[in-house]
N, C-alpha and C. Protein backbone atom coordinates (compact mmCIF):
# COMPACT_ATOMS: atom_id res chain seq x y z
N UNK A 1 -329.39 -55.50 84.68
CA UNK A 1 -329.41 -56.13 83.37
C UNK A 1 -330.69 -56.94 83.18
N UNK A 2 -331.14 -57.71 84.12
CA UNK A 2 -332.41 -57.83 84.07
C UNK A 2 -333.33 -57.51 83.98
N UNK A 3 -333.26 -56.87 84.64
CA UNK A 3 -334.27 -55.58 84.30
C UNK A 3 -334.74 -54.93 82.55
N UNK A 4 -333.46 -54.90 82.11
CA UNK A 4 -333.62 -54.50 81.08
C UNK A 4 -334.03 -56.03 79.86
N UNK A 5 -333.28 -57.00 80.49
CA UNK A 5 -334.05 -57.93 79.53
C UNK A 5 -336.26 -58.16 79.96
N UNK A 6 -336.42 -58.16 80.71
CA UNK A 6 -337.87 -57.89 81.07
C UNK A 6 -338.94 -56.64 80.65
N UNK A 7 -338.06 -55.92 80.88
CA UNK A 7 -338.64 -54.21 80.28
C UNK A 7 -338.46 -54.60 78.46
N UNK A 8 -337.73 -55.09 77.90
CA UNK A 8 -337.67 -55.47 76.48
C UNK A 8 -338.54 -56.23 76.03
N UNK A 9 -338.55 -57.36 76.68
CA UNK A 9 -339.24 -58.71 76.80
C UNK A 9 -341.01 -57.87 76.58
N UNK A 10 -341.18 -57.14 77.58
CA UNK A 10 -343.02 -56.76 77.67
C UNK A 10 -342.98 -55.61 77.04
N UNK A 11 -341.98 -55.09 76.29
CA UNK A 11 -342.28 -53.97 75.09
C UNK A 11 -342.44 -54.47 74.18
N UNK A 12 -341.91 -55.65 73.44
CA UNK A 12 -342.34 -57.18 72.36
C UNK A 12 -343.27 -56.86 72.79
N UNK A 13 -343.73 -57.95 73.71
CA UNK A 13 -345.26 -58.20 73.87
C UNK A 13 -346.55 -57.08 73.52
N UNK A 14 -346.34 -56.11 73.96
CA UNK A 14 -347.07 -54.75 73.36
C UNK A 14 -347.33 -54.11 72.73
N UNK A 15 -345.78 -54.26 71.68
CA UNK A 15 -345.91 -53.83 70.41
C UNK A 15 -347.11 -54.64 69.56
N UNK A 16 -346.36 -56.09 69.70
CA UNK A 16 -347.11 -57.11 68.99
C UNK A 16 -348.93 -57.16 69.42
N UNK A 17 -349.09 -56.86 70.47
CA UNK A 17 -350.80 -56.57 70.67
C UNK A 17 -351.05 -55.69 69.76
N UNK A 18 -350.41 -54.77 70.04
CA UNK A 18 -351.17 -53.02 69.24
C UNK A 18 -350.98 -53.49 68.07
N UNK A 19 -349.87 -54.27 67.37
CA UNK A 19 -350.10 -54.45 65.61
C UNK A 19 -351.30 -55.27 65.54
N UNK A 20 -351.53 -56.32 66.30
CA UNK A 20 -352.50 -56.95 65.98
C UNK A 20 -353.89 -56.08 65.86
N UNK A 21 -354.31 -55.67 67.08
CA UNK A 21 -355.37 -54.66 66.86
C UNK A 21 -355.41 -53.89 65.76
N UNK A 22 -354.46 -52.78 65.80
CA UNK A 22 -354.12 -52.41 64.44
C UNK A 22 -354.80 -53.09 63.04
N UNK A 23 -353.99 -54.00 63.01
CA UNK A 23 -354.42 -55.32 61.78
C UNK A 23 -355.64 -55.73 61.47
N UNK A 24 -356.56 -55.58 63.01
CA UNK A 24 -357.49 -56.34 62.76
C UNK A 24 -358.99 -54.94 62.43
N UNK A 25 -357.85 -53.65 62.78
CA UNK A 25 -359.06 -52.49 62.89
C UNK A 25 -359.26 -51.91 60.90
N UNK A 26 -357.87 -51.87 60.54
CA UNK A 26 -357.92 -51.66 59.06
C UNK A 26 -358.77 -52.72 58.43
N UNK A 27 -358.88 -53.90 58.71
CA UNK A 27 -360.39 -55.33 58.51
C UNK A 27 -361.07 -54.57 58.62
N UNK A 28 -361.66 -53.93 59.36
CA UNK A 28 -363.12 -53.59 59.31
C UNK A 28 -363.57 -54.52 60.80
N UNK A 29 -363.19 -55.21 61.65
CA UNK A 29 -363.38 -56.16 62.54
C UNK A 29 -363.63 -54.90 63.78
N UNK A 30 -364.77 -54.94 64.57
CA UNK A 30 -365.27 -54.06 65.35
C UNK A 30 -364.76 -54.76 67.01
N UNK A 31 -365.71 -55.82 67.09
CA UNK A 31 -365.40 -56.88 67.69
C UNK A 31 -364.31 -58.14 67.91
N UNK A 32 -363.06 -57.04 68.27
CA UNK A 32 -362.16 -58.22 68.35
C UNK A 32 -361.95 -59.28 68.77
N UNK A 33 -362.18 -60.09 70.17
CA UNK A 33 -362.41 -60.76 70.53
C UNK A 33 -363.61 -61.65 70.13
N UNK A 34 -364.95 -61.31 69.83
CA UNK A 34 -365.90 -61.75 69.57
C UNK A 34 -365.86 -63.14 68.58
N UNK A 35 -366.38 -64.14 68.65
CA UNK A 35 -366.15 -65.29 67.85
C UNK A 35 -366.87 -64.84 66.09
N UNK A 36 -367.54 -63.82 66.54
CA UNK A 36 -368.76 -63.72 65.20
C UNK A 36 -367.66 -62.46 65.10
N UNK A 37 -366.77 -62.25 65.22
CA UNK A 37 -366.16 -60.80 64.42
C UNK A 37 -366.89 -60.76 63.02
N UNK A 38 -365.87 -61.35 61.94
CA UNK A 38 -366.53 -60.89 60.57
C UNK A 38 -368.18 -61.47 60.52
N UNK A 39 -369.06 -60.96 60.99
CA UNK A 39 -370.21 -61.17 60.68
C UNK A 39 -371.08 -60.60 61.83
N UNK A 40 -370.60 -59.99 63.14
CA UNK A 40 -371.04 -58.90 63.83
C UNK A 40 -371.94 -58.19 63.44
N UNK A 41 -372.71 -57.54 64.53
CA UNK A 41 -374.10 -56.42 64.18
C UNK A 41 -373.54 -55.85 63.96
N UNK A 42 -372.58 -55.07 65.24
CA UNK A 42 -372.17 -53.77 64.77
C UNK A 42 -371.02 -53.22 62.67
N UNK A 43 -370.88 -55.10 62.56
CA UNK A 43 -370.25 -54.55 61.29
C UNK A 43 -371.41 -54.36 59.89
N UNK A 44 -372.58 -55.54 60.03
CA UNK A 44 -373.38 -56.12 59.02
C UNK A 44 -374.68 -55.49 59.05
N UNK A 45 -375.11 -55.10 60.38
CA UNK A 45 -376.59 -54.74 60.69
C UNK A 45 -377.01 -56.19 61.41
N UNK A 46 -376.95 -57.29 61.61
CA UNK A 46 -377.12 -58.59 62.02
C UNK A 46 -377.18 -58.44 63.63
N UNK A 47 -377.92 -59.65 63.65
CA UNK A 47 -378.12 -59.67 65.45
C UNK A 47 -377.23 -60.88 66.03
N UNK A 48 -376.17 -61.57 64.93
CA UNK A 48 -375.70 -62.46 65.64
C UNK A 48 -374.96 -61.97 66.92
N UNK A 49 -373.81 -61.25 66.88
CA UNK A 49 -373.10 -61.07 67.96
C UNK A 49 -373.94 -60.17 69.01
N UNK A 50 -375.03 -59.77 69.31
CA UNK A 50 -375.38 -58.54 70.14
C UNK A 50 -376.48 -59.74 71.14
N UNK A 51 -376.82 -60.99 69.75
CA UNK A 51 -377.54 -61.71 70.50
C UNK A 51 -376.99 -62.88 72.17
N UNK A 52 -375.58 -62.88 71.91
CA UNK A 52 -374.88 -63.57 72.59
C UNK A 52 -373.98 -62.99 74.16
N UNK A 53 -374.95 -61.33 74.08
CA UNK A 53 -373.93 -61.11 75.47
C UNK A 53 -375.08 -60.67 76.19
């Protein structure tokens, strides 16, 4: 039974990542993590985010 509450528990968790990504890929957001997402090279042509790694 535990088992199955844990195996539930980190299928939540997974789902809810992938919507987020999801969410954030229909944005237009390339760079998810990145602090400069909306304003990224790879989205704008800009050198902010490419300048920082």
């Amino acid at each position: 039974m535990a088992d199955l509450i844990i195996l539930a528990i980190l299928a939540l968790i997974l789902g809810i990542a992938i919507g987020y990504i999801i969410k954030e890929k229909k944005k237009g957001v390339k760079c998810i993590g990145c602090p400069f997402a909306e304003s990224c090279a790879k989205r704008n042509h800009s050198s902010k985010c490419s300048s920082n790694k």
